[in-house]
PDB file of N, CA and C in Angstrom:
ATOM      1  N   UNK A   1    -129.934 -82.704 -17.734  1.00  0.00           N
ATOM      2  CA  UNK A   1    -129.367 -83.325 -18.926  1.00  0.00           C
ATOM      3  C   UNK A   1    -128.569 -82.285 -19.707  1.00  0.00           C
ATOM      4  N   UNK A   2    -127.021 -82.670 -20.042  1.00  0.00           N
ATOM      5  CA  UNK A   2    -126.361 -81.954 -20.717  1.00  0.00           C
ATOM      6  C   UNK A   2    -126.733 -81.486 -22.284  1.00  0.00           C
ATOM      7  N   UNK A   3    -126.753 -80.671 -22.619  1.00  0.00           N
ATOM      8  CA  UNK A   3    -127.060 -80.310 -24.005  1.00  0.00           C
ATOM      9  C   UNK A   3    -126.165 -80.597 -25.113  1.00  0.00           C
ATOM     10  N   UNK A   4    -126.419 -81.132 -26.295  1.00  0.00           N
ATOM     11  CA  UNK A   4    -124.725 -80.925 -27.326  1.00  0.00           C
ATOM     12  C   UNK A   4    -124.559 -79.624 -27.845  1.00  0.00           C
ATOM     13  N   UNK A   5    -123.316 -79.683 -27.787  1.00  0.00           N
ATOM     14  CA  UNK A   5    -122.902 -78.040 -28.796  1.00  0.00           C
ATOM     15  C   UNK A   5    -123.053 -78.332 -30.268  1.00  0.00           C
ATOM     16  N   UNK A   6    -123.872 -77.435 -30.412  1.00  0.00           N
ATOM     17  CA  UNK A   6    -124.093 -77.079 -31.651  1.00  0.00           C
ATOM     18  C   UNK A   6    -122.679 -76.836 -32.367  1.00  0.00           C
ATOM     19  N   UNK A   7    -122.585 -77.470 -33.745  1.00  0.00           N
ATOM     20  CA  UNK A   7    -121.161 -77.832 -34.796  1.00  0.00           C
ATOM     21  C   UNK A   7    -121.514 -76.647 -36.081  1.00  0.00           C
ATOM     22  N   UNK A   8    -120.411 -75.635 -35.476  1.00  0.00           N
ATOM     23  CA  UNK A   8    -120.434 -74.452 -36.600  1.00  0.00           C
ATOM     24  C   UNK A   8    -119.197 -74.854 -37.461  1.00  0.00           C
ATOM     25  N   UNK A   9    -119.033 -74.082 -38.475  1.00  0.00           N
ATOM     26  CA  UNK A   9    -117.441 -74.183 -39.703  1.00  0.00           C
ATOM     27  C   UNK A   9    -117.262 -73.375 -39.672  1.00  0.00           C
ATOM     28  N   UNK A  10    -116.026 -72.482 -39.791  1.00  0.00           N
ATOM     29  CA  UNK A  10    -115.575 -71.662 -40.190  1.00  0.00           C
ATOM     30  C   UNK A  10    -115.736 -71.085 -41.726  1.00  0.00           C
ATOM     31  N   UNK A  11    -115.692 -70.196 -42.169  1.00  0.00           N
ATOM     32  CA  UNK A  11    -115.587 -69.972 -43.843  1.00  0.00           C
ATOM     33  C   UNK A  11    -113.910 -70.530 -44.105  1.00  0.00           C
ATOM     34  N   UNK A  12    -113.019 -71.042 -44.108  1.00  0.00           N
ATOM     35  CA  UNK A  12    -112.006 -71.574 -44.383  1.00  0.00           C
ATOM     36  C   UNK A  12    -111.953 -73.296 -44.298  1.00  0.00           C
ATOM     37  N   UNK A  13    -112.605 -73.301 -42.685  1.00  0.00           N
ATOM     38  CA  UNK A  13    -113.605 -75.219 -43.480  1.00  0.00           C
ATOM     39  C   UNK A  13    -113.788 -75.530 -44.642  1.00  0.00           C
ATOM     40  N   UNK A  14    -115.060 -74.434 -44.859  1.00  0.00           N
ATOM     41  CA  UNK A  14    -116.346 -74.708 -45.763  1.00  0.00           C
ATOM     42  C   UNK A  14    -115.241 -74.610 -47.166  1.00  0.00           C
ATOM     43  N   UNK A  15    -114.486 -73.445 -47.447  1.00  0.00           N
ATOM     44  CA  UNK A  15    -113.756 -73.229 -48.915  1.00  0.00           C
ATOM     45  C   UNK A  15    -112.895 -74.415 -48.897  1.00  0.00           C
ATOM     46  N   UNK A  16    -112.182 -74.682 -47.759  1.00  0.00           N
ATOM     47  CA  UNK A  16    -111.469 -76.559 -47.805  1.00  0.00           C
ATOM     48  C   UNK A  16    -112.454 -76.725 -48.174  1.00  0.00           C
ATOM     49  N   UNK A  17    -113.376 -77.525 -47.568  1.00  0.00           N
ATOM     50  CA  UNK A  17    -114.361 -78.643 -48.018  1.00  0.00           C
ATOM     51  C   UNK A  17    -114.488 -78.475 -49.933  1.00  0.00           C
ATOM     52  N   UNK A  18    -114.792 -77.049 -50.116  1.00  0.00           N
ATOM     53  CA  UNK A  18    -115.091 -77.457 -51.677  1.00  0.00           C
ATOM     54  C   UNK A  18    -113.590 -77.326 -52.547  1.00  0.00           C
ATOM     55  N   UNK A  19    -112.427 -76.236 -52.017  1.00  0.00           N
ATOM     56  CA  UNK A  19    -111.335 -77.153 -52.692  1.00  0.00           C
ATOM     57  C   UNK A  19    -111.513 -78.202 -53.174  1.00  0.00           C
ATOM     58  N   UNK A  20    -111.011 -79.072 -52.059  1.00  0.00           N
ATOM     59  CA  UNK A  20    -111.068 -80.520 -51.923  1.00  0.00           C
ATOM     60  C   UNK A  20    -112.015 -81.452 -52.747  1.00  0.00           C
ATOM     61  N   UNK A  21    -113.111 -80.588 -52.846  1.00  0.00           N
ATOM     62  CA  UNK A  21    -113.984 -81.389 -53.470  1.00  0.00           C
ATOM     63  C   UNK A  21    -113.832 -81.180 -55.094  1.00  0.00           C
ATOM     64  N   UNK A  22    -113.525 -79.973 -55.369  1.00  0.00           N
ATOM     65  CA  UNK A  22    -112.913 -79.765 -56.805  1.00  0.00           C
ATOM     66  C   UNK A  22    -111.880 -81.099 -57.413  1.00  0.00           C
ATOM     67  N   UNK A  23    -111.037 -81.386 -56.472  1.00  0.00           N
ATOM     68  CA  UNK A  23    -110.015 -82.001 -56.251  1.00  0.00           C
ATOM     69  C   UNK A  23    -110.521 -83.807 -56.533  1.00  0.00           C
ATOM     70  N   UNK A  24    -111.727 -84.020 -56.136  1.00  0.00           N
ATOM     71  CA  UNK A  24    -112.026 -85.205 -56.283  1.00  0.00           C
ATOM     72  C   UNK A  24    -112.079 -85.769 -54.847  1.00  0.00           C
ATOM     73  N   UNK A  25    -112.234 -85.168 -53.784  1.00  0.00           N
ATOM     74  CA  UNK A  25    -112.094 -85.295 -52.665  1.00  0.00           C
ATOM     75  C   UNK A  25    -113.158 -85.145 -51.717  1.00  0.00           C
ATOM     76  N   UNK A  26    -114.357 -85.498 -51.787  1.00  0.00           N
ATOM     77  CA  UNK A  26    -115.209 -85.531 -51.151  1.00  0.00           C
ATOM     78  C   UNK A  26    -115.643 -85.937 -49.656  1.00  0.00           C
ATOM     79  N   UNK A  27    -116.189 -84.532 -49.079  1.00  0.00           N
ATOM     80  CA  UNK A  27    -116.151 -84.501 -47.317  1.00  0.00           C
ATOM     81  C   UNK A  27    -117.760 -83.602 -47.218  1.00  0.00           C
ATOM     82  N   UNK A  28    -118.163 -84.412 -46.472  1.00  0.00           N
ATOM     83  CA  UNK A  28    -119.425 -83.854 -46.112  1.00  0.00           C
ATOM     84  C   UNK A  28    -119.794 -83.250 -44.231  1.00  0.00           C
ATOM     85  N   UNK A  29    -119.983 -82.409 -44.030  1.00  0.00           N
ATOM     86  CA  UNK A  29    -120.199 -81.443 -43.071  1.00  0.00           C
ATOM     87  C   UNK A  29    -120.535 -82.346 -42.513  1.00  0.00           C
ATOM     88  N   UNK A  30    -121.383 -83.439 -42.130  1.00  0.00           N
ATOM     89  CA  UNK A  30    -122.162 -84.665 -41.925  1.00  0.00           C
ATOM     90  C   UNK A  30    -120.667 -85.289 -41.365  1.00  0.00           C
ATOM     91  N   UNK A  31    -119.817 -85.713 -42.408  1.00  0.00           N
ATOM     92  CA  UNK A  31    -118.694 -86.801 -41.854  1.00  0.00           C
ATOM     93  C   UNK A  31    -117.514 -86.147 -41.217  1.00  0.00           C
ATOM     94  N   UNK A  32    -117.466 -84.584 -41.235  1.00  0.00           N
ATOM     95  CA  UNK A  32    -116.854 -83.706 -40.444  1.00  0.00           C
ATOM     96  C   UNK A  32    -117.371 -83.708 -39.010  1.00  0.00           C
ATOM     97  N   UNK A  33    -118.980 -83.642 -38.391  1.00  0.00           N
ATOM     98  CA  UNK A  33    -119.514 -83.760 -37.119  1.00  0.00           C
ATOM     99  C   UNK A  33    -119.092 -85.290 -36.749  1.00  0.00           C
ATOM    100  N   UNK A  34    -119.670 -86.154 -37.470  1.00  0.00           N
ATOM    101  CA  UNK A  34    -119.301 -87.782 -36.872  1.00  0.00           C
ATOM    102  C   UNK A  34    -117.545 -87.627 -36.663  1.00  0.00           C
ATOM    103  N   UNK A  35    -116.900 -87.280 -36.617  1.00  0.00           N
ATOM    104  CA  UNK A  35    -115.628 -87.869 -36.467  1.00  0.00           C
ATOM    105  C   UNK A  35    -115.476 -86.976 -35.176  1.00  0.00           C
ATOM    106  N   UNK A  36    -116.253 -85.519 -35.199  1.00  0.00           N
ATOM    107  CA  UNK A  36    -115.824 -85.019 -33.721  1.00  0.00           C
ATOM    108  C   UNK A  36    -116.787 -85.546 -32.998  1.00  0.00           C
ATOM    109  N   UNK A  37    -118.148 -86.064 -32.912  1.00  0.00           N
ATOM    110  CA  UNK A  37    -119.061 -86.791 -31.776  1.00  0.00           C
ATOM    111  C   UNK A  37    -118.105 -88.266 -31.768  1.00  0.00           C
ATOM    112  N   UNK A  38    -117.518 -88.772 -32.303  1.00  0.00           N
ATOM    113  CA  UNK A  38    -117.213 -90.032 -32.349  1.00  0.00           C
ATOM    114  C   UNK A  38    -116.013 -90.283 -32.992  1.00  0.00           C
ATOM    115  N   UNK A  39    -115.195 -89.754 -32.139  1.00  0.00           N
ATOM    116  CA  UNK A  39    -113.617 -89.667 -32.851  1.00  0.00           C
ATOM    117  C   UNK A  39    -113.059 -91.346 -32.766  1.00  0.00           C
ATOM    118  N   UNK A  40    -111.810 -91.529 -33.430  1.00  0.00           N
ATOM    119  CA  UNK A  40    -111.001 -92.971 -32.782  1.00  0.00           C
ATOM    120  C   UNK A  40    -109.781 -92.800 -32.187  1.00  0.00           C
ATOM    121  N   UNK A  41    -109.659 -91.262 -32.073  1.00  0.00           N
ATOM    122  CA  UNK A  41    -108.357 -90.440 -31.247  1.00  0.00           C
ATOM    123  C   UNK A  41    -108.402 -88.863 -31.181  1.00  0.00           C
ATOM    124  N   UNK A  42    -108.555 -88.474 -30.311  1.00  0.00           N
ATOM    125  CA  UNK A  42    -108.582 -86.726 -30.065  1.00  0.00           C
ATOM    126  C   UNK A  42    -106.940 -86.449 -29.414  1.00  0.00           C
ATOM    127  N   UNK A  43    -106.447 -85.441 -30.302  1.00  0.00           N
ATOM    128  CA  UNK A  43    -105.234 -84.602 -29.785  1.00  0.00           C
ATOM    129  C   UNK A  43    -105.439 -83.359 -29.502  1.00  0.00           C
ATOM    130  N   UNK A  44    -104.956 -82.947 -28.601  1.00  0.00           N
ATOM    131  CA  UNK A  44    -104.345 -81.305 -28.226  1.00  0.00           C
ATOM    132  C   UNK A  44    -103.731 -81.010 -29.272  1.00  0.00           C
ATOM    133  N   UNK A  45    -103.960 -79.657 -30.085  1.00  0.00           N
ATOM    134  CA  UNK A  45    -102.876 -79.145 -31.507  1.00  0.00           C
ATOM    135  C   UNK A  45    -102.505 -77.733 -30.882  1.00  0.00           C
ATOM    136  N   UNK A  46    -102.099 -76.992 -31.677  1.00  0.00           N
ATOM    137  CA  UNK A  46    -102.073 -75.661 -31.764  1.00  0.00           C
ATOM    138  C   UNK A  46    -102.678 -74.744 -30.999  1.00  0.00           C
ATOM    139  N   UNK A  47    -102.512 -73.863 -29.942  1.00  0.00           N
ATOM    140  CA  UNK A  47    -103.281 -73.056 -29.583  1.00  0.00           C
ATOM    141  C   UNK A  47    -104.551 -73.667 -28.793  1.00  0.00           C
ATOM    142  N   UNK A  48    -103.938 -74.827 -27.887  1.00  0.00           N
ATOM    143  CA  UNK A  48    -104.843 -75.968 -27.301  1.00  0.00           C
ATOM    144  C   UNK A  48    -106.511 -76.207 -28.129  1.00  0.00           C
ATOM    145  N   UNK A  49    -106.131 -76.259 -29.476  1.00  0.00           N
ATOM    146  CA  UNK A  49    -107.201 -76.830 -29.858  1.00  0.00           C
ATOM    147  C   UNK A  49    -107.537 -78.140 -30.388  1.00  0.00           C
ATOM    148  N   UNK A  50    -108.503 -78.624 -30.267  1.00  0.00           N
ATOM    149  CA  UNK A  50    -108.556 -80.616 -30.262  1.00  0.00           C
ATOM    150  C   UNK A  50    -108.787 -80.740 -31.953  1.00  0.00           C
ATOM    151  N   UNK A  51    -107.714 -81.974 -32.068  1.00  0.00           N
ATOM    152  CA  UNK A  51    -107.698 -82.643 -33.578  1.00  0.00           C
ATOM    153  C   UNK A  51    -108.641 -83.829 -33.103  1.00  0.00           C
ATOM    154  N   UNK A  52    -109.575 -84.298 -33.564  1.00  0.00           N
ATOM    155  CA  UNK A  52    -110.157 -85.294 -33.769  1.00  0.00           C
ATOM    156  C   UNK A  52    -109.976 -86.256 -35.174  1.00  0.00           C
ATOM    157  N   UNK A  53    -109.861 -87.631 -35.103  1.00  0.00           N
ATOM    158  CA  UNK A  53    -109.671 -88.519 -36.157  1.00  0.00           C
ATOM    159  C   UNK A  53    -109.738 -89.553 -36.319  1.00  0.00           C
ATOM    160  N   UNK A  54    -110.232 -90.352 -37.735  1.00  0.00           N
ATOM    161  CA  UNK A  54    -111.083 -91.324 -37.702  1.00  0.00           C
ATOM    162  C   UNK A  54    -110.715 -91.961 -38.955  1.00  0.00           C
ATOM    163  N   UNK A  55    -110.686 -93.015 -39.248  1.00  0.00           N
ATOM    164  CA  UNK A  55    -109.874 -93.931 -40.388  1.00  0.00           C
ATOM    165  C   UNK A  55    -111.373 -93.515 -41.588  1.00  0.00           C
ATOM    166  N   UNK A  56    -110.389 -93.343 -42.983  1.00  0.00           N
ATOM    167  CA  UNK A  56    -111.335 -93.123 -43.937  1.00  0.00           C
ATOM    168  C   UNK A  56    -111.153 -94.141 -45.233  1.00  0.00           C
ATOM    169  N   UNK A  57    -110.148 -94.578 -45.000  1.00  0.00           N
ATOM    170  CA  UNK A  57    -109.989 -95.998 -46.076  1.00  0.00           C
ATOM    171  C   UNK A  57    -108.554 -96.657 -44.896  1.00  0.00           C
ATOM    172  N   UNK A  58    -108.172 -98.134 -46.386  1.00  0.00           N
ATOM    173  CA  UNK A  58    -106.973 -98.770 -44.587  1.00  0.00           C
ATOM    174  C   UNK A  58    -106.075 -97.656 -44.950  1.00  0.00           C
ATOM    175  N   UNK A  59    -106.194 -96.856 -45.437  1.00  0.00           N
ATOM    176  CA  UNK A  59    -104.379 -96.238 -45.507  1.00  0.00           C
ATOM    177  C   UNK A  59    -104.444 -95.028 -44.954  1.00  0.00           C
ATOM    178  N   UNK A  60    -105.459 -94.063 -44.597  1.00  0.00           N
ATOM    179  CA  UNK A  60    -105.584 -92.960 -44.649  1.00  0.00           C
ATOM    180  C   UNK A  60    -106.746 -92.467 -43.617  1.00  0.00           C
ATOM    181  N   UNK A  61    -106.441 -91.174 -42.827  1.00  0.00           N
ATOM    182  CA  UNK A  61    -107.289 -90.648 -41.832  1.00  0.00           C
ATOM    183  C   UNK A  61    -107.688 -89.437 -42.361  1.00  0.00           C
ATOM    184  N   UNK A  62    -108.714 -88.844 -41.820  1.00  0.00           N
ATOM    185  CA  UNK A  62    -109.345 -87.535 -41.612  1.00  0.00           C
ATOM    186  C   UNK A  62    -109.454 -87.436 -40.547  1.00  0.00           C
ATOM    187  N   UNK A  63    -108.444 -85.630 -40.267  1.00  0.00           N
ATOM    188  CA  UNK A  63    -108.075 -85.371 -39.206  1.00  0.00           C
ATOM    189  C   UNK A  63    -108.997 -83.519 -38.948  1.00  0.00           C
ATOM    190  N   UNK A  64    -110.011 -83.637 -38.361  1.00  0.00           N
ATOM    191  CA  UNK A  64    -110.769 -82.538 -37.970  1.00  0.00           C
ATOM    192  C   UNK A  64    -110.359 -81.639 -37.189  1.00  0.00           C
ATOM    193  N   UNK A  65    -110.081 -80.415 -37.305  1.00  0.00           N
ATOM    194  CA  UNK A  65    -109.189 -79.141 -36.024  1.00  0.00           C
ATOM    195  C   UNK A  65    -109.952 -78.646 -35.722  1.00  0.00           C
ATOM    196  N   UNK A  66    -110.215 -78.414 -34.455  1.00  0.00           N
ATOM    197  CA  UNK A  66    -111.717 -77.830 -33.640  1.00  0.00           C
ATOM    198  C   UNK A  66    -111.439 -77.190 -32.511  1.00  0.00           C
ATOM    199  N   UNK A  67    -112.558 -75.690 -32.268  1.00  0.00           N
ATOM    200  CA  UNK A  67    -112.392 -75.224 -30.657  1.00  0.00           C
ATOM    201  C   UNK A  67    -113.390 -75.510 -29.993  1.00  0.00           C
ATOM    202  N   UNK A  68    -113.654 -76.016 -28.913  1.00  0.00           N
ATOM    203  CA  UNK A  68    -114.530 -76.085 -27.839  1.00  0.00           C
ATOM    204  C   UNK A  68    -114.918 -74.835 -27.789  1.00  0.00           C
ATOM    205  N   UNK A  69    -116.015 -73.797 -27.456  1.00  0.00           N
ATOM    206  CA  UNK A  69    -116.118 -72.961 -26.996  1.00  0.00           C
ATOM    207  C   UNK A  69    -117.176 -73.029 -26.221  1.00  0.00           C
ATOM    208  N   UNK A  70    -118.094 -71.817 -25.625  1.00  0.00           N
ATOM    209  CA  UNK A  70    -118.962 -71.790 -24.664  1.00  0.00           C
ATOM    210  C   UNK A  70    -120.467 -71.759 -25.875  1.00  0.00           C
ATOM    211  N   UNK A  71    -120.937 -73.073 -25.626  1.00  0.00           N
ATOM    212  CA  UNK A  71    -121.975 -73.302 -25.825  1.00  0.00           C
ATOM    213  C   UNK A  71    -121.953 -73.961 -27.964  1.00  0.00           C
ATOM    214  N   UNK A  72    -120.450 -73.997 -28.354  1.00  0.00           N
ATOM    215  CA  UNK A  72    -120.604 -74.507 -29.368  1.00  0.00           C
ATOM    216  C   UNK A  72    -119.091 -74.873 -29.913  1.00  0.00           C
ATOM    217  N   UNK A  73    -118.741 -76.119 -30.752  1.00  0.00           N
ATOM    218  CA  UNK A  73    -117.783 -75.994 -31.346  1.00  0.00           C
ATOM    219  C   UNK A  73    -117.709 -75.619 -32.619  1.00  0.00           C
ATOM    220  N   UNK A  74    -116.672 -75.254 -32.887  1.00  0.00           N
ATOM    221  CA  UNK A  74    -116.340 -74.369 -34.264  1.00  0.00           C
ATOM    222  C   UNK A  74    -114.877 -75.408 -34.977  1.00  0.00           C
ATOM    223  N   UNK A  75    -115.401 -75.540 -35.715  1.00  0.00           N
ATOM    224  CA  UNK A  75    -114.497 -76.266 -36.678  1.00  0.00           C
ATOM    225  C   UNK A  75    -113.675 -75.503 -37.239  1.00  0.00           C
ATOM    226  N   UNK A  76    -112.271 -75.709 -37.357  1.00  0.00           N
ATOM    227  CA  UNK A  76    -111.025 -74.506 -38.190  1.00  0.00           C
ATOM    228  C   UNK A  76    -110.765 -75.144 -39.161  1.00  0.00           C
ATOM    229  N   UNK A  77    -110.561 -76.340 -39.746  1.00  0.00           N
ATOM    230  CA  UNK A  77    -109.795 -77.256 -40.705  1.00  0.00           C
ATOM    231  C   UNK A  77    -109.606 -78.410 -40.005  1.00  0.00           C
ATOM    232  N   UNK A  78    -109.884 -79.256 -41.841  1.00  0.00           N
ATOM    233  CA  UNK A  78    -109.508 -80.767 -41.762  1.00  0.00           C
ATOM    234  C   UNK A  78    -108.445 -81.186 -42.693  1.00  0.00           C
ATOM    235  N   UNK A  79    -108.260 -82.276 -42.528  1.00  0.00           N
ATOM    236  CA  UNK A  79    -107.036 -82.605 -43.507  1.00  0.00           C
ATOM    237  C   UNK A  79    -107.002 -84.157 -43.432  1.00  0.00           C
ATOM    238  N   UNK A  80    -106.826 -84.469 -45.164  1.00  0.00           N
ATOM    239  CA  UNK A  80    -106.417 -86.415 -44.803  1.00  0.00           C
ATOM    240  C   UNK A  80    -104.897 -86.563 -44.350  1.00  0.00           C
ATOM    241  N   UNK A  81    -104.879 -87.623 -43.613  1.00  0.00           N
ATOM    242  CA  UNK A  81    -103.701 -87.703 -43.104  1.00  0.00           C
ATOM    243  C   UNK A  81    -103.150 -89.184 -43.620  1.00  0.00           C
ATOM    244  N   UNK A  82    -101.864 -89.701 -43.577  1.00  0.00           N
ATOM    245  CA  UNK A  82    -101.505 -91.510 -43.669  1.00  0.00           C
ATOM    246  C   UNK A  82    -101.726 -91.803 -42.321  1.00  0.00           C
ATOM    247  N   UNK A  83    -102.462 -92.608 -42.615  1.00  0.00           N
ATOM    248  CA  UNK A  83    -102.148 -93.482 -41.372  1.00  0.00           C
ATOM    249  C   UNK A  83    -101.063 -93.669 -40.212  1.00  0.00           C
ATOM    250  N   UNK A  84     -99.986 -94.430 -41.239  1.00  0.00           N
ATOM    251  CA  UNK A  84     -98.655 -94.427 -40.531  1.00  0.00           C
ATOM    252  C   UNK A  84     -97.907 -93.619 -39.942  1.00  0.00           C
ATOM    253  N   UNK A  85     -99.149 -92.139 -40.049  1.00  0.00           N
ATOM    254  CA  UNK A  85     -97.580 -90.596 -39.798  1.00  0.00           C
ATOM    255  C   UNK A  85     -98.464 -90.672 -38.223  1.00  0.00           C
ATOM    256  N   UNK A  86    -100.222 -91.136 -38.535  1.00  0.00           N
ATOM    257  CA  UNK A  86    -101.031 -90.420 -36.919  1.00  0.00           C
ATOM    258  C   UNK A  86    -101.139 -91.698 -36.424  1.00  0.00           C
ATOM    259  N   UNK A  87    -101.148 -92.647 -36.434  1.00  0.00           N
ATOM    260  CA  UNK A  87    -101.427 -93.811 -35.861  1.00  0.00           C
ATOM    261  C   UNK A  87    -100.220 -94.710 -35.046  1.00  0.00           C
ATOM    262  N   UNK A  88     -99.277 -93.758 -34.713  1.00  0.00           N
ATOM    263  CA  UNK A  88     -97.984 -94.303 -34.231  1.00  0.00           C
ATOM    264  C   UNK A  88     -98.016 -95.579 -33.042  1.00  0.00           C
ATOM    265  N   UNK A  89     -98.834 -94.503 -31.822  1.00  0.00           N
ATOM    266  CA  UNK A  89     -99.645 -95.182 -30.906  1.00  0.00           C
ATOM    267  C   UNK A  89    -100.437 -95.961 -30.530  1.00  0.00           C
TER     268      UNK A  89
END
């Protein structure tokens, strides 16, 4: 039986996350893992690392930037996105 990788953040996550949350923008480490165990679209980004993303109201996504690595993923940054810019497809 395969094991799950354990879901680390980066310190640039975590300071997004509370930006954001200063901001009125509330994201919980919790709804950062659910969108990468259970995305509604994974992309290849930057430096072949996977965007995962998942509708967070009708207008708007949260889009998670993540590396696979050996034995864990590591989260780099998230970001809300419109709909209409990621949902072309």
């Amino acid at each position: 039986m395969k094991r799950a990788k354990k879901i680390k953040f980066t310190e640039h996550a975590l300071l997004k996350r509370d930006i954001l949350r200063l901001h009125g923008f509330l994201v919980e480490t919790s709804t950062l893992k659910d969108i990468i165990k259970s995305p509604e679209k994974v992309e290849t980004g930057y430096k072949n690392r996977k965007i995962a993303q998942k509708r967070i109201n009708p207008t708007h996504v949260l889009r998670v930037v993540y590396e696979e690595l050996e034995g864990e993923i590591r989260v780099v940054t998230f970001y809300p996105g419109k709909r209409e810019r990621y949902e072309k497809d």
